[in-house]
Protein backbone atom coordinates (compact mmCIF):
# COMPACT_ATOMS: atom_id res chain seq x y z
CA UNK A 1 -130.53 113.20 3.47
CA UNK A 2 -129.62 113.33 7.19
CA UNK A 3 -133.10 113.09 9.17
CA UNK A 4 -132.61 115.53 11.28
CA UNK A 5 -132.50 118.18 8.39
CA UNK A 6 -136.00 117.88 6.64
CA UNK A 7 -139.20 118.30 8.33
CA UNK A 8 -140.37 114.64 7.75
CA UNK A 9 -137.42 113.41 8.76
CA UNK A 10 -137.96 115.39 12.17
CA UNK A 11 -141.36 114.01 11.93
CA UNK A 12 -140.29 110.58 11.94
CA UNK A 13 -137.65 110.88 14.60
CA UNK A 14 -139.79 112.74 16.56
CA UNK A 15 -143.15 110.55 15.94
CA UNK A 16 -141.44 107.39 16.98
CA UNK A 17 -139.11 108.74 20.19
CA UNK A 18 -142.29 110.25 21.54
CA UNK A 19 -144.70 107.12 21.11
CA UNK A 20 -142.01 104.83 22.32
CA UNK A 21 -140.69 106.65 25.40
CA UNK A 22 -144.53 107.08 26.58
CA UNK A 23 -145.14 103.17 25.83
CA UNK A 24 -147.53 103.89 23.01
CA UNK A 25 -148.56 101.54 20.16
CA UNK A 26 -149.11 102.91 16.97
CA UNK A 27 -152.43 101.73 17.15
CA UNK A 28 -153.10 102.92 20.31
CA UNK A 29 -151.96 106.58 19.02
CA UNK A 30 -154.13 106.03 15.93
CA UNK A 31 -157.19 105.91 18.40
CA UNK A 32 -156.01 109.24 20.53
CA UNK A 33 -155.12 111.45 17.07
CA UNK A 34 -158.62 109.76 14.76
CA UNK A 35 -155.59 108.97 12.35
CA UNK A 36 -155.46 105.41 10.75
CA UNK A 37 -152.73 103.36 12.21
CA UNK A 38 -151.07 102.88 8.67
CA UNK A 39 -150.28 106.66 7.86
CA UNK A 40 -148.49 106.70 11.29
CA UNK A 41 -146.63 104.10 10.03
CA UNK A 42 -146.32 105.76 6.59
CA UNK A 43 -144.48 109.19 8.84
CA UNK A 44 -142.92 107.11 10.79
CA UNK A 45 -141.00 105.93 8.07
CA UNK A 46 -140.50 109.57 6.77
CA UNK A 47 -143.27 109.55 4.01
CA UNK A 48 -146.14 111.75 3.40
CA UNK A 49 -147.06 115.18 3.93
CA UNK A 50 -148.91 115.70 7.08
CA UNK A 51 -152.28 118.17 6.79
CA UNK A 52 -152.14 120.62 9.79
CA UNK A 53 -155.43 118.15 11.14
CA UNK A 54 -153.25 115.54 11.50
CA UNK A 55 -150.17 117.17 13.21
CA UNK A 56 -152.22 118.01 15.68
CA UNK A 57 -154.33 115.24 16.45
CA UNK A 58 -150.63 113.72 17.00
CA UNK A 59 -149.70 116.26 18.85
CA UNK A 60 -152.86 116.15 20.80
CA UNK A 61 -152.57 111.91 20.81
CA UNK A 62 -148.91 112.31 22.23
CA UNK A 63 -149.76 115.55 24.63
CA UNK A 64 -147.27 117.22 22.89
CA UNK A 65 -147.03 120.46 20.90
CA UNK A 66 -146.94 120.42 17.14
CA UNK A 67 -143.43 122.51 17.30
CA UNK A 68 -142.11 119.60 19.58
CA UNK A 69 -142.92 117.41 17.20
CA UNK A 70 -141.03 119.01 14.07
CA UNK A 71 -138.22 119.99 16.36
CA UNK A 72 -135.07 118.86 15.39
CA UNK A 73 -134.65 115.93 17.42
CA UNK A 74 -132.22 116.82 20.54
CA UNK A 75 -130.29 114.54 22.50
CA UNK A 76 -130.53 114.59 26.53
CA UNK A 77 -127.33 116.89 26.66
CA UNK A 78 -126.94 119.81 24.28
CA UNK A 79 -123.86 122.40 24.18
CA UNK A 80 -125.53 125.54 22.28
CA UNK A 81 -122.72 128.09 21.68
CA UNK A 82 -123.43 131.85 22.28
CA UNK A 83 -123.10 132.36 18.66
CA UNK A 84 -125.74 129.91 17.61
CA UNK A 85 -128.20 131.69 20.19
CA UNK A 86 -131.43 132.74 18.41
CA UNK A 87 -131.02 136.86 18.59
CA UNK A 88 -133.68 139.33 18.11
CA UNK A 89 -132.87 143.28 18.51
CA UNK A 90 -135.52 145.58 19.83
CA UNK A 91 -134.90 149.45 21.10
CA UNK A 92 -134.03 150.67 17.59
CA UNK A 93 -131.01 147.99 18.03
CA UNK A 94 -130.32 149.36 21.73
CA UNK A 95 -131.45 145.37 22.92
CA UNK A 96 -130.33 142.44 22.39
CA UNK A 97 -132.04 139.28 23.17
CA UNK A 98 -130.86 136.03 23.43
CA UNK A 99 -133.34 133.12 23.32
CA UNK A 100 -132.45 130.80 26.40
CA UNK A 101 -134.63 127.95 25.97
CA UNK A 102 -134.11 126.29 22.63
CA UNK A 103 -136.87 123.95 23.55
CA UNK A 104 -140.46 124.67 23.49
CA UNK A 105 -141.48 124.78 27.19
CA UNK A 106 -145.47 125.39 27.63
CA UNK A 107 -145.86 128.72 29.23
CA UNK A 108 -142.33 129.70 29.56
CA UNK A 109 -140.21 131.94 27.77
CA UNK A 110 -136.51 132.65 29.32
CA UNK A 111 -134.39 135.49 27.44
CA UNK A 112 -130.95 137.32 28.43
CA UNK A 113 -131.24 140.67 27.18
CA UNK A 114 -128.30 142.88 26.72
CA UNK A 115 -129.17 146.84 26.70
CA UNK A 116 -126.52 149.30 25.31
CA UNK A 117 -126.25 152.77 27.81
CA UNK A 118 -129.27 154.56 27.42
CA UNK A 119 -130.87 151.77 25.61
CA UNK A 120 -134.76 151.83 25.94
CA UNK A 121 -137.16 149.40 25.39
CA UNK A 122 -140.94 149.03 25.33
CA UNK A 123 -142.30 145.66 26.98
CA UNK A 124 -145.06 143.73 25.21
CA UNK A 125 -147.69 143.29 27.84
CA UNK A 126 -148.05 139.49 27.71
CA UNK A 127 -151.41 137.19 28.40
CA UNK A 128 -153.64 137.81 31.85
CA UNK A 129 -152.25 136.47 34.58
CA UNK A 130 -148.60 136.45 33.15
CA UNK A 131 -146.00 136.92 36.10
CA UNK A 132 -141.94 138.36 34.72
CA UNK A 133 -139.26 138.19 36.54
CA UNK A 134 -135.84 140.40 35.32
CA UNK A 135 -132.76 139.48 37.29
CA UNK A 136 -130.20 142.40 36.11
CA UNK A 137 -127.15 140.50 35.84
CA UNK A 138 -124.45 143.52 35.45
CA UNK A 139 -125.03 147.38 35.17
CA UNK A 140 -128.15 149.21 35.88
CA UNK A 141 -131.30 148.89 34.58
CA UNK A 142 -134.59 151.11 35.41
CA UNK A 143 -137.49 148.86 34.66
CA UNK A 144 -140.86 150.77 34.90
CA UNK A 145 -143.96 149.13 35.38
CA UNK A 146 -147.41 150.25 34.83
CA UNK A 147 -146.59 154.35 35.77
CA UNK A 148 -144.04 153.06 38.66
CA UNK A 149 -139.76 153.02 38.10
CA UNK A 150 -138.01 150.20 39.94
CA UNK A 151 -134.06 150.43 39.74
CA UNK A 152 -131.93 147.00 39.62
CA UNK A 153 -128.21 146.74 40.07
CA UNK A 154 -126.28 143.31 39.63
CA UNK A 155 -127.74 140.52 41.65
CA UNK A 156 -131.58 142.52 42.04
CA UNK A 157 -134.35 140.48 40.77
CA UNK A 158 -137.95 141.99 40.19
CA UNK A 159 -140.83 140.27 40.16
CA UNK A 160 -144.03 141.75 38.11
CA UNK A 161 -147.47 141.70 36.35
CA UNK A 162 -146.09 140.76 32.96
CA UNK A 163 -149.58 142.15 31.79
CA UNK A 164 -148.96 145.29 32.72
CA UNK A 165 -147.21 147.86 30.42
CA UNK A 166 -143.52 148.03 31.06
CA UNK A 167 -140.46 149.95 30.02
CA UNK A 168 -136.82 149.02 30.22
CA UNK A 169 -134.21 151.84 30.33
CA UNK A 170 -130.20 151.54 30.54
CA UNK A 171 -129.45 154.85 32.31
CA UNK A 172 -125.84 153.86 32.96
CA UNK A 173 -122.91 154.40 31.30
CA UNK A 174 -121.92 151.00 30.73
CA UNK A 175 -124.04 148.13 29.23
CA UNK A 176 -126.08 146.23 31.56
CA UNK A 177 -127.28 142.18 31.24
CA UNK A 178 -130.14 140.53 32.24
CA UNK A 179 -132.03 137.33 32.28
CA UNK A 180 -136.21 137.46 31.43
CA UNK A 181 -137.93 134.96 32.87
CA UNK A 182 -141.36 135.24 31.41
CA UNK A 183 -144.37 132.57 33.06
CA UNK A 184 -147.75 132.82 30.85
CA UNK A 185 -150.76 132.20 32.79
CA UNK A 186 -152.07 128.63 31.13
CA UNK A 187 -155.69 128.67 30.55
CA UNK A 188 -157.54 127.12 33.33
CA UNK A 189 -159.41 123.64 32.38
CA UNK A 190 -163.56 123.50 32.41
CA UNK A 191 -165.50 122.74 34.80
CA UNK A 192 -166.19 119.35 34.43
């Protein structure tokens, strides 16, 4: 089976890429995840079925998420085609979004959105903190945040509290396109 298919396949691929491009032993990574150095061995080689604990004291042992780590193992150039986009519809099917970023990015989240005329969609208010940024593409698109409307035409770019409630609207008569650019707020670290 091609290695790239089956989760510990991806595991493996993944496990050893990781570890070797940060100059890691497998003991040394045994002693950041509390993992003996044999069962890394044993995934490395594509066996076993990893308990959640483990993923992510590799994960954690690699600073790495646990999705980049059972990612299907990309090469340092990839052509996605606009077919093969993950797409989501929203608005009663009025949007459509396009995920941009096939990789998991910490705290990012990039979408082009398409909204039929008179298309209408309700915003999920994301983390404290978040900031959004819509750059309308082609069209029209009112985008109304917390009470206040905002109209873009091709080429505008808004910046905004992603926390706050927010509305988008085609009023046009044509469709209009847009790129999302969505930064979370990361959780500060303690005091130390």
């Amino acid at each position: 089976m091609d290695k790239t298919l089956d989760l510990p396949g991806r595991l493996a691929a993944n496990l050893a890429k990781f570890r070797t491009e940060r100059r890691i032993t497998q003991a040394r990574l045994a002693e950041r995840a509390g993992i003996p150095r044999s069962t890394i061995a044993h995934f490395e080689s594509g066996g076993g079925n990893p308990s959640l604990k483990n993923l992510a004291g590799l994960a954690a042992g690699l600073q790495i998420t646990i999705e980049e780590l059972l990612s299907r193992p990309r090469g340092d150039v990839e052509l996605i085609r606009a077919k093969d986009l993950p797409r989501s519809e929203r608005g009663h099917g009025s949007v459509r979004l396009y995920r941009l970023l096939p990789d998991a990015l910490q705290g990012l989240q990039m979408e082009r959105m398409e909204i039929l005329p008179g298309g209408f969609m309700r915003g999920v208010p994301h983390m404290r903190g978040a900031k959004e940024y819509l750059a309308c593409l082609s069209g029209e698109i009112r985008l109304t945040v917390a009470g206040r409307d905002h109209a873009l035409h091709a080429g505008d770019l808004l910046a905004f509290p992603g926390d706050q409630p927010h509305v988008y609207h085609n009023p046009g008569r044509a469709a209009s396109a847009a790129i999302s650019v969505v930064a979370l707020a990361l959780a500060e670290a303690p005091p130390r």
